[in-house]
PDB file of N, CA and C in Angstrom:
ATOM      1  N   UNK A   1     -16.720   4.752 -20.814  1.00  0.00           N
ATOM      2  CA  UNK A   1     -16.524   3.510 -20.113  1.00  0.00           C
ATOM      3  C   UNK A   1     -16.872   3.744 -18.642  1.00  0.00           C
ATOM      4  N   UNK A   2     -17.815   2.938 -17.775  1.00  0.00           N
ATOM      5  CA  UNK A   2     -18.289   2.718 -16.869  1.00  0.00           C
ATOM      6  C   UNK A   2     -16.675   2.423 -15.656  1.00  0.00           C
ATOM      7  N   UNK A   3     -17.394   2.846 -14.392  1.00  0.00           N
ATOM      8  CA  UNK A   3     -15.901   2.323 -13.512  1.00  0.00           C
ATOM      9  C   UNK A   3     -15.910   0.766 -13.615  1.00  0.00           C
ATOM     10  N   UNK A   4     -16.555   0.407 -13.811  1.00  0.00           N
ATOM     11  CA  UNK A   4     -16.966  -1.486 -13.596  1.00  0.00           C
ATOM     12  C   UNK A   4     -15.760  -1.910 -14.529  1.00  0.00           C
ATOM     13  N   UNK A   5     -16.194  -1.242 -15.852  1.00  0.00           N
ATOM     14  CA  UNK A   5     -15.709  -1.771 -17.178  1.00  0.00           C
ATOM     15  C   UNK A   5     -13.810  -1.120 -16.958  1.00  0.00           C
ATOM     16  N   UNK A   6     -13.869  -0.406 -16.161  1.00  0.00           N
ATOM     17  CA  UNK A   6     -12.629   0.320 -16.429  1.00  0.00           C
ATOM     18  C   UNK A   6     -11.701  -0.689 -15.604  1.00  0.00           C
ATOM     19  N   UNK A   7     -12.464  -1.030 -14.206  1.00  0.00           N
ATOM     20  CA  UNK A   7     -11.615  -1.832 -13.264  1.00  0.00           C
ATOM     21  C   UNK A   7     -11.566  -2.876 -13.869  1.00  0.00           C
ATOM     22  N   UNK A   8     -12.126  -3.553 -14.445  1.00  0.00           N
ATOM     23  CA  UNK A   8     -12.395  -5.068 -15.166  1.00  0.00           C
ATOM     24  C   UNK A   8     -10.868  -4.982 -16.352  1.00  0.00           C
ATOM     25  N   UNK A   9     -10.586  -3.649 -16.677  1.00  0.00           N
ATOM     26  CA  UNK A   9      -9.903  -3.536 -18.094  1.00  0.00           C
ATOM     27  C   UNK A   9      -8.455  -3.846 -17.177  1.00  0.00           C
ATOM     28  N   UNK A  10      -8.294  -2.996 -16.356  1.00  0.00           N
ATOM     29  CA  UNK A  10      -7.011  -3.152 -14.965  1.00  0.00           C
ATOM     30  C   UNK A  10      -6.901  -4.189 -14.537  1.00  0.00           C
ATOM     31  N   UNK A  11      -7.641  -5.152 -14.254  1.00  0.00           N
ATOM     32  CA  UNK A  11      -7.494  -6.398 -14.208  1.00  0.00           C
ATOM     33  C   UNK A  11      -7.256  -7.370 -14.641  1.00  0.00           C
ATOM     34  N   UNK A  12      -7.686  -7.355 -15.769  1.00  0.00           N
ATOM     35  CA  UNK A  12      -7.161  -8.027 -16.913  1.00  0.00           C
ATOM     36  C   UNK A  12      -5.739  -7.615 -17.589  1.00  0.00           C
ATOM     37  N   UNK A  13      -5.030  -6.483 -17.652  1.00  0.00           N
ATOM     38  CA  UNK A  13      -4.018  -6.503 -17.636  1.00  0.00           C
ATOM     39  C   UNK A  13      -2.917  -6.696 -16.686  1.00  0.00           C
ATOM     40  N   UNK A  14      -3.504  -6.292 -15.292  1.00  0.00           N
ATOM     41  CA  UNK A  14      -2.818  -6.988 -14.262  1.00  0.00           C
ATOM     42  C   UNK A  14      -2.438  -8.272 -14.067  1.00  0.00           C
ATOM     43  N   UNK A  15      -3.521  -9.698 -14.937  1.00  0.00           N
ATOM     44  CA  UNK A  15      -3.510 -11.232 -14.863  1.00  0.00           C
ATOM     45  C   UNK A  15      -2.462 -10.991 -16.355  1.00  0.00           C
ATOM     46  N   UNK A  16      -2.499 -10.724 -16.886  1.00  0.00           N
ATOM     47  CA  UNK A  16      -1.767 -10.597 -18.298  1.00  0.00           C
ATOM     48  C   UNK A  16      -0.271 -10.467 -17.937  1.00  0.00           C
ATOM     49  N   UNK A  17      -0.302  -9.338 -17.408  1.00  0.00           N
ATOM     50  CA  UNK A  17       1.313  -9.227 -16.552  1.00  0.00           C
ATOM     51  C   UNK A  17       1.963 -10.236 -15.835  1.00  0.00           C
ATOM     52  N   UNK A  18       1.031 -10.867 -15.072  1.00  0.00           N
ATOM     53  CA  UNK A  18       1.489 -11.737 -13.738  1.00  0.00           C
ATOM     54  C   UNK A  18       0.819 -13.217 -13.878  1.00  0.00           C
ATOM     55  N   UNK A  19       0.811 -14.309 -15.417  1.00  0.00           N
ATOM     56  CA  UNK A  19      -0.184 -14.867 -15.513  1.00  0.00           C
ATOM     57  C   UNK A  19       0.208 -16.226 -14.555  1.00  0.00           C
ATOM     58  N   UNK A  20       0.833 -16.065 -13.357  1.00  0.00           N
ATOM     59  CA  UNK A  20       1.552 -17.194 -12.600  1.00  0.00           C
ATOM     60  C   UNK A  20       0.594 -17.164 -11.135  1.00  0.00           C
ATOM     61  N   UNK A  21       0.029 -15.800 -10.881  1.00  0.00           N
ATOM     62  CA  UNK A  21      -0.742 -15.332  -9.789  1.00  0.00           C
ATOM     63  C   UNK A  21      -2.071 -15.623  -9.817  1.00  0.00           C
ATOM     64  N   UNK A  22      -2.579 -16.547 -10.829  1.00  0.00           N
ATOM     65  CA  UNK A  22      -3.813 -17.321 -11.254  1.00  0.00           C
ATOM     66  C   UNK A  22      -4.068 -18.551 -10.361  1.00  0.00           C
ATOM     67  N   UNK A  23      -4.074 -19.365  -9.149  1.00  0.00           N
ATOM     68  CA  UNK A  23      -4.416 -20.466  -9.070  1.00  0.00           C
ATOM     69  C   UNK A  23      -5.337 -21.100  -9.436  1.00  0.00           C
ATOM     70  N   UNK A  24      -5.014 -22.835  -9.672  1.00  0.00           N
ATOM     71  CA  UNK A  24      -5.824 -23.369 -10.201  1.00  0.00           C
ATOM     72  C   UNK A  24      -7.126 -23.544  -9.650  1.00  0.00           C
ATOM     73  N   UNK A  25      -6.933 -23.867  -8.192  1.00  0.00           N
ATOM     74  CA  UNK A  25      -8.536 -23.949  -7.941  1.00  0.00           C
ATOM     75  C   UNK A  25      -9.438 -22.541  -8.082  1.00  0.00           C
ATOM     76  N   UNK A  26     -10.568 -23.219  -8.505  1.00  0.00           N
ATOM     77  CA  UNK A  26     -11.458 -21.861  -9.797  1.00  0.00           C
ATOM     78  C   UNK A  26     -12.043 -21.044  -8.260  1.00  0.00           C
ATOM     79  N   UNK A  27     -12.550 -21.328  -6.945  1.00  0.00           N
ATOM     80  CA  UNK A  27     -12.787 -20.409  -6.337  1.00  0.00           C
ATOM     81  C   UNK A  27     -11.911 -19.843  -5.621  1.00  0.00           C
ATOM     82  N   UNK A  28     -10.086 -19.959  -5.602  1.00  0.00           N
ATOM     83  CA  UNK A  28      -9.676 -19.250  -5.087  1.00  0.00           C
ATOM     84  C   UNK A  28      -8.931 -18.323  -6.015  1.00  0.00           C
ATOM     85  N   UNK A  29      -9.322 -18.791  -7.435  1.00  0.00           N
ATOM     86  CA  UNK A  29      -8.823 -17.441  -8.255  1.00  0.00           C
ATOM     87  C   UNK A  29     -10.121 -16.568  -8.290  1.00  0.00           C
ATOM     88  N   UNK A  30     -11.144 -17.024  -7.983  1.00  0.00           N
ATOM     89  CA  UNK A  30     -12.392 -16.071  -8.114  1.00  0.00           C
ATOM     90  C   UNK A  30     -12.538 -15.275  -7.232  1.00  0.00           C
ATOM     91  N   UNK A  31     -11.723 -15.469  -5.662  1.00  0.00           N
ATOM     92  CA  UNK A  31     -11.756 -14.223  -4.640  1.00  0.00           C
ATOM     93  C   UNK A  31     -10.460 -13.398  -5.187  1.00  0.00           C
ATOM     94  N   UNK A  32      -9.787 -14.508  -5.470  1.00  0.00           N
ATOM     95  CA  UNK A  32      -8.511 -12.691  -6.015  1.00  0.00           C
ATOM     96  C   UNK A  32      -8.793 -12.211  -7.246  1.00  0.00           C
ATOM     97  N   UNK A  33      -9.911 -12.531  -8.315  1.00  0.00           N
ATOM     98  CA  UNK A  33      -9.652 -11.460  -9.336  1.00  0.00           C
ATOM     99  C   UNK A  33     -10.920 -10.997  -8.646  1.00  0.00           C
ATOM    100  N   UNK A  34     -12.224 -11.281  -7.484  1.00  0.00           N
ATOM    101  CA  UNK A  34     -12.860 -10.431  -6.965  1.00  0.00           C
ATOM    102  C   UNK A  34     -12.265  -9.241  -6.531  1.00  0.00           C
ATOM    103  N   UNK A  35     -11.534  -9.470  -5.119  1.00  0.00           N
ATOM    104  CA  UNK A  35     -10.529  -8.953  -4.563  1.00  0.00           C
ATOM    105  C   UNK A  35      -9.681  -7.468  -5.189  1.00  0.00           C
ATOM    106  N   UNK A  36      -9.376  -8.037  -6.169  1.00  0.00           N
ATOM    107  CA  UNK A  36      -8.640  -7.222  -6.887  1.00  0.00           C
ATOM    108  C   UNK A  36      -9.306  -6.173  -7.568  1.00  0.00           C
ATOM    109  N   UNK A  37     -10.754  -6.738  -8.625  1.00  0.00           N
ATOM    110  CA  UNK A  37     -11.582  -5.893  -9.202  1.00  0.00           C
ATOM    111  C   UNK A  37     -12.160  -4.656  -7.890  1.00  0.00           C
ATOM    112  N   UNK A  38     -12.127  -5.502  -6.882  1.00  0.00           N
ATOM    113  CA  UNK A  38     -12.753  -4.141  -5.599  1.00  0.00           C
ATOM    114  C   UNK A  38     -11.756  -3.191  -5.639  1.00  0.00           C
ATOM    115  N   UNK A  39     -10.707  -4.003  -5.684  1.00  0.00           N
ATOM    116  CA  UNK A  39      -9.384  -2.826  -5.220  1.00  0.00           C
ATOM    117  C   UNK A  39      -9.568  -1.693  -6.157  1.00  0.00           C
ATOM    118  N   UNK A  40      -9.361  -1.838  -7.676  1.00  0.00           N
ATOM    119  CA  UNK A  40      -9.514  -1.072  -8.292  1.00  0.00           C
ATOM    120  C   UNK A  40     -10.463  -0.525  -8.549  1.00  0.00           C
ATOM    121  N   UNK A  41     -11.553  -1.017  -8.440  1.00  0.00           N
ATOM    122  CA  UNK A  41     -13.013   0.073  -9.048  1.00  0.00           C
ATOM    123  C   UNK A  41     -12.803   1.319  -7.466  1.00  0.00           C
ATOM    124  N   UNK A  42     -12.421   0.135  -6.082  1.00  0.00           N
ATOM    125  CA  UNK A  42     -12.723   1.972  -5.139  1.00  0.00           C
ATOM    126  C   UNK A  42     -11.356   2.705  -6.096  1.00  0.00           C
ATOM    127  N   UNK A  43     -10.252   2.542  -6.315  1.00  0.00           N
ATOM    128  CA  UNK A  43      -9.265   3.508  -6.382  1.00  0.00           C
ATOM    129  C   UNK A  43      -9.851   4.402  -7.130  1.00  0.00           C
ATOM    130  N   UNK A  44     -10.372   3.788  -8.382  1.00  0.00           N
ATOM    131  CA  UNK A  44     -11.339   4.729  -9.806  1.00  0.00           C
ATOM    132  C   UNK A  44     -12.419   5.551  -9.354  1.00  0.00           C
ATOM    133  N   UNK A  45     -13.169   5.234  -8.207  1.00  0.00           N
ATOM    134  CA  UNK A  45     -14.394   6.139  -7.477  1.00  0.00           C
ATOM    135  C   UNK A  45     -13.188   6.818  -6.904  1.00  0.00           C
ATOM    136  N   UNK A  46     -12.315   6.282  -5.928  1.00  0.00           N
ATOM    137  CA  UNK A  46     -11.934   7.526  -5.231  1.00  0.00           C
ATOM    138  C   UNK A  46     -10.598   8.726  -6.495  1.00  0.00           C
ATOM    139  N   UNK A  47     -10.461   8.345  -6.773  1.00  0.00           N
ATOM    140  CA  UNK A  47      -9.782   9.330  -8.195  1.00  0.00           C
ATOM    141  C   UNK A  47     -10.682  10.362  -8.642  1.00  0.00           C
ATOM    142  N   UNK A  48     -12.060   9.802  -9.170  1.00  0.00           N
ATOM    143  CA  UNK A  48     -12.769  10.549  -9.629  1.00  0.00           C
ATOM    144  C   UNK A  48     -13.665  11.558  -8.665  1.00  0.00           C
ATOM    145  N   UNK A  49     -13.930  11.116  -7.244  1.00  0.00           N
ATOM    146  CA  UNK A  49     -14.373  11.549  -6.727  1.00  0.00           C
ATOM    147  C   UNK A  49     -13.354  13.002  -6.379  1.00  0.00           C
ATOM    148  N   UNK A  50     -11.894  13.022  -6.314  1.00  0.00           N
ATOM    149  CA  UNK A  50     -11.468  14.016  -5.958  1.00  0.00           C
ATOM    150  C   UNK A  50     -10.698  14.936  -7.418  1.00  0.00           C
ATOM    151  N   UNK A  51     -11.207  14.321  -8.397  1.00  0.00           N
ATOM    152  CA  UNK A  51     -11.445  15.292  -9.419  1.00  0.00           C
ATOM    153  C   UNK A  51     -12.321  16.334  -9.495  1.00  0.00           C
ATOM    154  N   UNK A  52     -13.375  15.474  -9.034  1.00  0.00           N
ATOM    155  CA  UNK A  52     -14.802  15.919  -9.172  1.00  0.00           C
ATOM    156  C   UNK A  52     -14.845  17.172  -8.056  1.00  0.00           C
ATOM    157  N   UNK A  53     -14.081  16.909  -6.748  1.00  0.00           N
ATOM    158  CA  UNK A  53     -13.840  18.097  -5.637  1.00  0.00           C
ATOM    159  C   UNK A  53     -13.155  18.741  -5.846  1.00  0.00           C
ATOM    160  N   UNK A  54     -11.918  18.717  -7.032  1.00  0.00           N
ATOM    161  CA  UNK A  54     -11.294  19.846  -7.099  1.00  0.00           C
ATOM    162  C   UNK A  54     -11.708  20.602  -8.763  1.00  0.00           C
ATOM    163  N   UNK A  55     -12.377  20.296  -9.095  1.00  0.00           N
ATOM    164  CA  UNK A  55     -13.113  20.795 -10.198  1.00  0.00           C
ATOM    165  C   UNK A  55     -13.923  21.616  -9.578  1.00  0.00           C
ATOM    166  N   UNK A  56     -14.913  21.432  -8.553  1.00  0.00           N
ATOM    167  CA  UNK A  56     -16.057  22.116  -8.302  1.00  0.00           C
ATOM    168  C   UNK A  56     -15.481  23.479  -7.154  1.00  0.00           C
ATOM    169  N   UNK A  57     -13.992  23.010  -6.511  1.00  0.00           N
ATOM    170  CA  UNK A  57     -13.818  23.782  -5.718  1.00  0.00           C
ATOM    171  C   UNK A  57     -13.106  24.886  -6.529  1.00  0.00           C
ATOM    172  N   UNK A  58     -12.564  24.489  -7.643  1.00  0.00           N
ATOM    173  CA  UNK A  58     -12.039  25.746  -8.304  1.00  0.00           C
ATOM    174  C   UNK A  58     -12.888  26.508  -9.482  1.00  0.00           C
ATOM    175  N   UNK A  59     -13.797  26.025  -9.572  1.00  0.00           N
ATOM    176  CA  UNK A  59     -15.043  26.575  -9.976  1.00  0.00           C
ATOM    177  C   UNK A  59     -15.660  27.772  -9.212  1.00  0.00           C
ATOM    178  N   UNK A  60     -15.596  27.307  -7.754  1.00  0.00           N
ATOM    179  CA  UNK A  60     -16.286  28.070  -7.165  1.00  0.00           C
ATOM    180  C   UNK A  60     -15.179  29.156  -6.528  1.00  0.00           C
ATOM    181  N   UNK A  61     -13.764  29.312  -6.534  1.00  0.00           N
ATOM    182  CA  UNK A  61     -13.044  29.541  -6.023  1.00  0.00           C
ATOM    183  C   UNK A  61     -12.485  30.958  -7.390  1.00  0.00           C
ATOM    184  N   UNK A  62     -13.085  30.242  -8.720  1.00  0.00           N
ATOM    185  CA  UNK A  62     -12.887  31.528 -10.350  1.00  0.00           C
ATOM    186  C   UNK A  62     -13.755  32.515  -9.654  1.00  0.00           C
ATOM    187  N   UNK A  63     -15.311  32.013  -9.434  1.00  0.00           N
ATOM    188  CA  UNK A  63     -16.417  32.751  -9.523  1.00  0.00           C
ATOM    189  C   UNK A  63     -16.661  33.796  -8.289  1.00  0.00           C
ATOM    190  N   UNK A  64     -16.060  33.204  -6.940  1.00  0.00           N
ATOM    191  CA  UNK A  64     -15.657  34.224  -6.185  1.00  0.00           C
ATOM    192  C   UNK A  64     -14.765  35.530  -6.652  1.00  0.00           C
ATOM    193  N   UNK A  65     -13.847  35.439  -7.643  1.00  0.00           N
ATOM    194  CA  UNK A  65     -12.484  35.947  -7.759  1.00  0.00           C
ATOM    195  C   UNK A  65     -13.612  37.047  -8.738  1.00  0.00           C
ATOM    196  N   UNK A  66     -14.617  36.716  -9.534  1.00  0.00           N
ATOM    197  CA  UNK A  66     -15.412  37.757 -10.181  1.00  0.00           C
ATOM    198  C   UNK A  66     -15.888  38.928  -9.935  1.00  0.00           C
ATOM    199  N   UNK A  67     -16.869  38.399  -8.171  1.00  0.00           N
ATOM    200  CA  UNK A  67     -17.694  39.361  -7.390  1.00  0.00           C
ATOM    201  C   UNK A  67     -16.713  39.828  -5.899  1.00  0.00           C
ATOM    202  N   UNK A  68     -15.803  39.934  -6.134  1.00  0.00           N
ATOM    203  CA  UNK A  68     -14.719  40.493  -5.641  1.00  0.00           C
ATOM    204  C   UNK A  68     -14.102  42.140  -5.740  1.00  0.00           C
TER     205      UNK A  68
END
């Protein structure tokens, strides 16, 4: 699953949870489930991004411990 698809999935359970936080007029629910989808897709880049840094740093941090 793509981050798009992942934030989209968070969102939709977030409106599921809270289905009162919907207003009716259609473009001002369209900036908050925008809004919201941003929120979560950066959290999902930034999550993964510091997986991704501490994966590579302890990668490189085994391979030192080798030629030691």
């Amino acid at each position: 699953m793509d981050k798009d698809a992942l934030a989209i999935e968070f969102v939709k359970i977030y409106f599921k949870s809270n289905p009162g936080l919907i207003p009716e007029d259609s473009e001002k629910a369209y900036e908050i489930i925008a809004n919201l989808h941003k929120q979560y897709k950066k959290k999902v880049i930034d999550d993964l991004k510091d997986k991704s840094e501490k994966f590579v740093d302890s990668y490189f941090d085994k391979k030192d411990d080798k030629y030691l």
